[in-house]
PDB file of N, CA and C in Angstrom:
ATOM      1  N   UNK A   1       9.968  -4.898  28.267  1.00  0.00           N
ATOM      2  CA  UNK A   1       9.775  -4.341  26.949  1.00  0.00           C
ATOM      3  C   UNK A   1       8.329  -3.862  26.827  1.00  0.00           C
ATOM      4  N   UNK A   2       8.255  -2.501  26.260  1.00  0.00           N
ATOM      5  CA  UNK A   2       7.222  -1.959  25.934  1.00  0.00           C
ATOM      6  C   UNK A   2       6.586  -2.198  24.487  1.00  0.00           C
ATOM      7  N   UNK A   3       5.355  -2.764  24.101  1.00  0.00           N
ATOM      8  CA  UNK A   3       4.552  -2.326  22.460  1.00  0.00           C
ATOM      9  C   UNK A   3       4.043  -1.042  22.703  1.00  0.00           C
ATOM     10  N   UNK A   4       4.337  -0.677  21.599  1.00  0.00           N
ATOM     11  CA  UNK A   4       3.146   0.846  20.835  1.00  0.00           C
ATOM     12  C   UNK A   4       2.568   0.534  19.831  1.00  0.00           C
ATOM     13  N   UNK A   5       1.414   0.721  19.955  1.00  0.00           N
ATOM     14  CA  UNK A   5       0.668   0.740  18.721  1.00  0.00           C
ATOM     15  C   UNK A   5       0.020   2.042  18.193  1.00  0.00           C
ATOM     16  N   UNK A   6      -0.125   2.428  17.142  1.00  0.00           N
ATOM     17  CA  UNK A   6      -0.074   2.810  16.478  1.00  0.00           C
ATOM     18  C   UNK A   6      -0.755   4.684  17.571  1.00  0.00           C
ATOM     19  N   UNK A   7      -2.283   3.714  18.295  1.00  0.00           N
ATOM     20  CA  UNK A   7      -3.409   4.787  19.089  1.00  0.00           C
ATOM     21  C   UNK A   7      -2.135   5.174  20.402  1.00  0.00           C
ATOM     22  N   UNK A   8      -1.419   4.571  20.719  1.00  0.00           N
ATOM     23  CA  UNK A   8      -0.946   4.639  21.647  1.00  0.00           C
ATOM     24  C   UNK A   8       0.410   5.712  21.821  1.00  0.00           C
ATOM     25  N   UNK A   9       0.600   6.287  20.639  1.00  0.00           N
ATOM     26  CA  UNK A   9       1.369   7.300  20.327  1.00  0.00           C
ATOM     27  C   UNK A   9       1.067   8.316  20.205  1.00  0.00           C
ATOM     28  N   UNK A  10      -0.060   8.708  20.405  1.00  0.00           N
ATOM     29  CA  UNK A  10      -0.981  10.116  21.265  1.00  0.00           C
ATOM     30  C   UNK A  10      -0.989  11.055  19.939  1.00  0.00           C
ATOM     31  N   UNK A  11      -0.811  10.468  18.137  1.00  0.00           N
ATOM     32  CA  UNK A  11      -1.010  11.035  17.333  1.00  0.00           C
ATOM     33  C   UNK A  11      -2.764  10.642  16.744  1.00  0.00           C
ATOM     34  N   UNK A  12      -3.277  11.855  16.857  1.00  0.00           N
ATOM     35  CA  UNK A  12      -4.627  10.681  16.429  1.00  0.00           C
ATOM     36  C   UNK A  12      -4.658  10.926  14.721  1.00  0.00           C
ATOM     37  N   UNK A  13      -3.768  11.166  14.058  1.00  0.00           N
ATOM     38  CA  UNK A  13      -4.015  10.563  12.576  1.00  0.00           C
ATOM     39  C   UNK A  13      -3.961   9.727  12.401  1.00  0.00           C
ATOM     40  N   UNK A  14      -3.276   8.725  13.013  1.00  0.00           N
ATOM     41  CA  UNK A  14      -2.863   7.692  12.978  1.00  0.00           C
ATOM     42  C   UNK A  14      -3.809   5.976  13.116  1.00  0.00           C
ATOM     43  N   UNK A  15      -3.578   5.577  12.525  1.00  0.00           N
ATOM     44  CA  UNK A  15      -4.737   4.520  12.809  1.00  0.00           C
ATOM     45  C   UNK A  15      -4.074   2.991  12.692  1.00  0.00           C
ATOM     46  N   UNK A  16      -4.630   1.994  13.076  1.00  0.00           N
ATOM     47  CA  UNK A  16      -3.965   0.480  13.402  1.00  0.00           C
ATOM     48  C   UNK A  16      -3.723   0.008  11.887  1.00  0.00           C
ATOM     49  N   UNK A  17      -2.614  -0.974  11.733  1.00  0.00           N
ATOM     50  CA  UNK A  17      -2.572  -1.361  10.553  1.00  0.00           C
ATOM     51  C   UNK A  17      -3.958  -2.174  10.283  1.00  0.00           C
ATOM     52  N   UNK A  18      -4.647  -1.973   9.267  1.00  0.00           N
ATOM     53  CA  UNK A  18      -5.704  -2.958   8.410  1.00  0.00           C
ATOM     54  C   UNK A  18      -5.424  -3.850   6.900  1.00  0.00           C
ATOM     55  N   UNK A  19      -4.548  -3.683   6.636  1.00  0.00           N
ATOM     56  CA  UNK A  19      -4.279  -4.295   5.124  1.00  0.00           C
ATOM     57  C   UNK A  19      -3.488  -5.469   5.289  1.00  0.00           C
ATOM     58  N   UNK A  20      -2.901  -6.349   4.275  1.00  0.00           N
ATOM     59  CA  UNK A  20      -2.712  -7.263   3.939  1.00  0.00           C
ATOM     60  C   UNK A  20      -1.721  -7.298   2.794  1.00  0.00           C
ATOM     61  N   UNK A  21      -0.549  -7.754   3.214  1.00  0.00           N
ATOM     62  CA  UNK A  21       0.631  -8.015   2.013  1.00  0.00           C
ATOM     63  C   UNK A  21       0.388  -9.555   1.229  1.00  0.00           C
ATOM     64  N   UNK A  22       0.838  -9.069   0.281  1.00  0.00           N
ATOM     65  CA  UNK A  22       1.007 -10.352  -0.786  1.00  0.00           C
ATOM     66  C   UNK A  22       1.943  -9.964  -1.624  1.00  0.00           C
ATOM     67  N   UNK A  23       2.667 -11.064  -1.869  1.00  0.00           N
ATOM     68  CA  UNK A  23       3.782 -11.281  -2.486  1.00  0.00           C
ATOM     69  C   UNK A  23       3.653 -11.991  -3.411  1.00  0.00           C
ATOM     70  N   UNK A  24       4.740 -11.458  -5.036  1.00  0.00           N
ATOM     71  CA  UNK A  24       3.995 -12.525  -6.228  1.00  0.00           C
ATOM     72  C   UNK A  24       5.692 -12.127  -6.831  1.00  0.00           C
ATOM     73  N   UNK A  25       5.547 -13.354  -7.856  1.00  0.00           N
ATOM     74  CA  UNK A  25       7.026 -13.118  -8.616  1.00  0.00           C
ATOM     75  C   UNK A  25       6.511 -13.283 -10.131  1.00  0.00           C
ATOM     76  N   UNK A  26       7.260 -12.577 -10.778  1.00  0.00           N
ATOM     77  CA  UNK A  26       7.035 -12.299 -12.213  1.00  0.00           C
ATOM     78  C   UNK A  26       8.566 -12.452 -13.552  1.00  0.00           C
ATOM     79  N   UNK A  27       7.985 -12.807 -14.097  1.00  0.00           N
ATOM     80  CA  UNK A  27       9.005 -12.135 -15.645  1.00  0.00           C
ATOM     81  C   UNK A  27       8.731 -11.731 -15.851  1.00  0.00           C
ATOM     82  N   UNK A  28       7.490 -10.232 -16.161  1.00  0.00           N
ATOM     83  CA  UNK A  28       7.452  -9.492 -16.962  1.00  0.00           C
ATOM     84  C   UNK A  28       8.033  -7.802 -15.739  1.00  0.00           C
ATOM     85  N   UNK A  29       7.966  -6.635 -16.782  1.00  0.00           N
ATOM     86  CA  UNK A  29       8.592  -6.104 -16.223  1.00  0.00           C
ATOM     87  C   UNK A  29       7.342  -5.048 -14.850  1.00  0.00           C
ATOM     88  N   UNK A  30       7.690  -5.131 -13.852  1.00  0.00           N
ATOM     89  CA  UNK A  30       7.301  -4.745 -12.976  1.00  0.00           C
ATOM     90  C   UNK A  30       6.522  -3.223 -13.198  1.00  0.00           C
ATOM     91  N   UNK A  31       7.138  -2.430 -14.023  1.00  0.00           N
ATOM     92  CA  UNK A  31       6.222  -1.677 -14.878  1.00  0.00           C
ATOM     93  C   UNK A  31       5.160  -1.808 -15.423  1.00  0.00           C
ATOM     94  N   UNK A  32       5.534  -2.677 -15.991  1.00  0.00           N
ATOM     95  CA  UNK A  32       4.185  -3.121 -16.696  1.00  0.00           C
ATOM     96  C   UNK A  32       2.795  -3.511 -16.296  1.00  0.00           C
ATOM     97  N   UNK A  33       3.497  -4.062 -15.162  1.00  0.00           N
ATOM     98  CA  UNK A  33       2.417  -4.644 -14.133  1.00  0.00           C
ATOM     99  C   UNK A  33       1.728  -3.528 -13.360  1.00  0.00           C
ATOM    100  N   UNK A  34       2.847  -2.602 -13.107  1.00  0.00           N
ATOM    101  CA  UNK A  34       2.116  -1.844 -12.471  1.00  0.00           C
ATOM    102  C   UNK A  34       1.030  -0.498 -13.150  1.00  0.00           C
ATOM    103  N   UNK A  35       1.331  -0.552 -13.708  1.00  0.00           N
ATOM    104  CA  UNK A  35       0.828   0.635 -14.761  1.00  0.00           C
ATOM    105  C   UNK A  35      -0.763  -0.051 -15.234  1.00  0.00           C
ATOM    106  N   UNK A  36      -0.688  -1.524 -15.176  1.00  0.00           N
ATOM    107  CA  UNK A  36      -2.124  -2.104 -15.652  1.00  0.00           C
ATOM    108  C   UNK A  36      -2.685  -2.416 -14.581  1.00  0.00           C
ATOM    109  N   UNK A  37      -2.101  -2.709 -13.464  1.00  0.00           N
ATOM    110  CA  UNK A  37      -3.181  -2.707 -12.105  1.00  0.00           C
ATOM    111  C   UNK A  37      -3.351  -0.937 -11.923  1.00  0.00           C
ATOM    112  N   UNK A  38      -2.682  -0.249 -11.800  1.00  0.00           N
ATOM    113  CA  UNK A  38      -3.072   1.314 -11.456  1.00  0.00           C
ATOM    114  C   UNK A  38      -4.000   1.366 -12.739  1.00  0.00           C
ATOM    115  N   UNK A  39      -4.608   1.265 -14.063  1.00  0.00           N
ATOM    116  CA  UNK A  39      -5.255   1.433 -15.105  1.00  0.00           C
ATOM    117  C   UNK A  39      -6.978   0.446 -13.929  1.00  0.00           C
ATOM    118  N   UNK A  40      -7.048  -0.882 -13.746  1.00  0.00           N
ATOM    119  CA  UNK A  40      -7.644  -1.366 -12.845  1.00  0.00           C
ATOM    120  C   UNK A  40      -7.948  -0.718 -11.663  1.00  0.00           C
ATOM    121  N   UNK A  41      -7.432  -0.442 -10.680  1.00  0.00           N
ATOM    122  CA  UNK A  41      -7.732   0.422  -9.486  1.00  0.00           C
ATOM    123  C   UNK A  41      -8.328   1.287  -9.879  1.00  0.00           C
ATOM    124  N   UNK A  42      -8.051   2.481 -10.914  1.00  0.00           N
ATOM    125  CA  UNK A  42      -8.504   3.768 -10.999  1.00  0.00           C
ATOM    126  C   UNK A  42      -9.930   3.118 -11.632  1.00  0.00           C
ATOM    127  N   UNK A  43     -10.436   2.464 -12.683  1.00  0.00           N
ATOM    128  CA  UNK A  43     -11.819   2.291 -13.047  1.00  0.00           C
ATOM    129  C   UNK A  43     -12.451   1.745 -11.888  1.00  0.00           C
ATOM    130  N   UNK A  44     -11.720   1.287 -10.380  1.00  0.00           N
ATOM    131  CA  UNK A  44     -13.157   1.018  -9.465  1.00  0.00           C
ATOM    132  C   UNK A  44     -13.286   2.338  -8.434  1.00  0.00           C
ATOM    133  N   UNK A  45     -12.262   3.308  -9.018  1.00  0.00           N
ATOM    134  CA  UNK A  45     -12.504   4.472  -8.181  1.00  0.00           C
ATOM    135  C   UNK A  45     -11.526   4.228  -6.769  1.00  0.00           C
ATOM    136  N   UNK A  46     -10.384   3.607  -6.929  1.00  0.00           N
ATOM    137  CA  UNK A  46      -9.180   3.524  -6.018  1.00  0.00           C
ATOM    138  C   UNK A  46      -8.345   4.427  -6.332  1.00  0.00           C
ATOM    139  N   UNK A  47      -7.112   4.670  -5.334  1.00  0.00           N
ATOM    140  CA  UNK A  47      -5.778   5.172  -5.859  1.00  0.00           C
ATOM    141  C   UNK A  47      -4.969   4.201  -5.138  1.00  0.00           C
ATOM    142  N   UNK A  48      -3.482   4.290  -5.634  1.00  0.00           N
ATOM    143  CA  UNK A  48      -2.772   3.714  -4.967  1.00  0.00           C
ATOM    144  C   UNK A  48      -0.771   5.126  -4.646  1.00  0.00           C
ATOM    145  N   UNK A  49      -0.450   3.989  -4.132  1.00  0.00           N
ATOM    146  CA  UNK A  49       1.070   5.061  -3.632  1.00  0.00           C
ATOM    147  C   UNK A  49       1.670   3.602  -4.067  1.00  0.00           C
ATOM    148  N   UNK A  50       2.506   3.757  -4.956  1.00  0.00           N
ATOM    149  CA  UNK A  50       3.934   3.505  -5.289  1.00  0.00           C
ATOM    150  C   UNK A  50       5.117   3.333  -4.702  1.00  0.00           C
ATOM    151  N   UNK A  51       5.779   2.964  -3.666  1.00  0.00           N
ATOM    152  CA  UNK A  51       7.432   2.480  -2.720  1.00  0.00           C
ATOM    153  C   UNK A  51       8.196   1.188  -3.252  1.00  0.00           C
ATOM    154  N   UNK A  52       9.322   1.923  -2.837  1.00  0.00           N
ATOM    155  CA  UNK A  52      10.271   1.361  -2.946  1.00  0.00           C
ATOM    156  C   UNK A  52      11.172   0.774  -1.397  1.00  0.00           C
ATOM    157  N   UNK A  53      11.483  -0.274  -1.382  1.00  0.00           N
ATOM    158  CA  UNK A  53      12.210  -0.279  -0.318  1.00  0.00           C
ATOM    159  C   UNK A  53      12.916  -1.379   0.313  1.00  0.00           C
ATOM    160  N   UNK A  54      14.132  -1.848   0.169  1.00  0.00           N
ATOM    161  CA  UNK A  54      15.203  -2.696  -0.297  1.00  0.00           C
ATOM    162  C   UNK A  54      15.001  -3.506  -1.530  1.00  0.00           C
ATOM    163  N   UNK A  55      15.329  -2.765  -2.323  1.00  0.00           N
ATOM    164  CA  UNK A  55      15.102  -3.540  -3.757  1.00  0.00           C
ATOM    165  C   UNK A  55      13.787  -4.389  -4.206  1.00  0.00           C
ATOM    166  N   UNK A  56      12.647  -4.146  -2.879  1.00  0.00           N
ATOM    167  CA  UNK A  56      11.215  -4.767  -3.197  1.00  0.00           C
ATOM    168  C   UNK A  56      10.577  -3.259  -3.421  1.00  0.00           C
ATOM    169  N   UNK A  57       9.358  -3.652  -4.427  1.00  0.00           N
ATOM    170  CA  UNK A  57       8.486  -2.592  -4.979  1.00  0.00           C
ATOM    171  C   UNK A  57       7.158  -2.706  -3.804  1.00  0.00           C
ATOM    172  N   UNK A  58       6.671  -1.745  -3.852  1.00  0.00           N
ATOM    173  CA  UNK A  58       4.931  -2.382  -2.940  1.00  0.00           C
ATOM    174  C   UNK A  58       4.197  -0.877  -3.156  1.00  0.00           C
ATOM    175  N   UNK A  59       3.058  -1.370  -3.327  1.00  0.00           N
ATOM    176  CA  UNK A  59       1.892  -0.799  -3.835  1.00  0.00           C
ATOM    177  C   UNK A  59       0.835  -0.888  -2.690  1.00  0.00           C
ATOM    178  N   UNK A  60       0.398   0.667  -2.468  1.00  0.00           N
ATOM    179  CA  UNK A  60      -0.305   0.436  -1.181  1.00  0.00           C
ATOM    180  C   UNK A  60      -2.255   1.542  -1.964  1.00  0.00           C
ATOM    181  N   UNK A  61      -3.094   0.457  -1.901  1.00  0.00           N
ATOM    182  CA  UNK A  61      -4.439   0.525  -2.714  1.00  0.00           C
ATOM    183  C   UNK A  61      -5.189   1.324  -1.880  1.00  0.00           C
ATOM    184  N   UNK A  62      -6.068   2.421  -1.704  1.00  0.00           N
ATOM    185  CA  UNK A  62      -6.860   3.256  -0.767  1.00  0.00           C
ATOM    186  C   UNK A  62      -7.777   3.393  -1.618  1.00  0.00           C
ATOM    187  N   UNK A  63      -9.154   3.832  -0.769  1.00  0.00           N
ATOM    188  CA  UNK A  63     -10.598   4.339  -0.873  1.00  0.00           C
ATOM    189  C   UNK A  63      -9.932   5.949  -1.080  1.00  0.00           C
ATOM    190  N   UNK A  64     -10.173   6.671  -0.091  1.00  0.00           N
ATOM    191  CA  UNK A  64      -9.920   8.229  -0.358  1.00  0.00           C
ATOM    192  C   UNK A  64      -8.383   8.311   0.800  1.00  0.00           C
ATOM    193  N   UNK A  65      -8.423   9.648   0.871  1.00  0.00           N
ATOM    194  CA  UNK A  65      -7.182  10.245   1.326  1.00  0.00           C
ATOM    195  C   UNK A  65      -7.164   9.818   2.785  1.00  0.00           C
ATOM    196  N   UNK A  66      -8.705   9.758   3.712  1.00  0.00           N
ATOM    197  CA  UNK A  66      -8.219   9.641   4.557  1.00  0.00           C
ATOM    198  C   UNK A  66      -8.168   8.341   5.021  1.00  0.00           C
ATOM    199  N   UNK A  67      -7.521   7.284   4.224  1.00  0.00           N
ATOM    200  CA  UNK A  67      -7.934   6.044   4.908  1.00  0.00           C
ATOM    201  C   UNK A  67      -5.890   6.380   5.049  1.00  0.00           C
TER     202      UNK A  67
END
């Protein structure tokens, strides 16, 4: 069996994973939440991207475009 990582796929946009998942559970509505951390991110001069993907939400936080 072969790994690839990420450099090793001869795309050089591409770069190694660096981030960190965390997982949290809530009652309130996931909207909500998100709309007041994106209100947070944007005053320290972040953006974030928004997914969906098997019925989990995830929020992915960046410096500029090219990170």
């Amino acid at each position: 069996m072969v790994l690839l990582d990420a450099n090793s796929l001869g795309d050089t946009h591409m770069a190694e994973w660096s981030g960190v998942m965390y997982g949290f559970y809530t009652n309130k509505s996931i909207d909500n939440i998100f709309s007041s951390w994106g209100k947070k991110i944007a005053s320290i001069n972040y953006k974030y991207k928004r997914d969906s993907f098997r019925d989990e939400e995830f929020l992915f936080f960046y410096k500029n475009d090219e990170m």
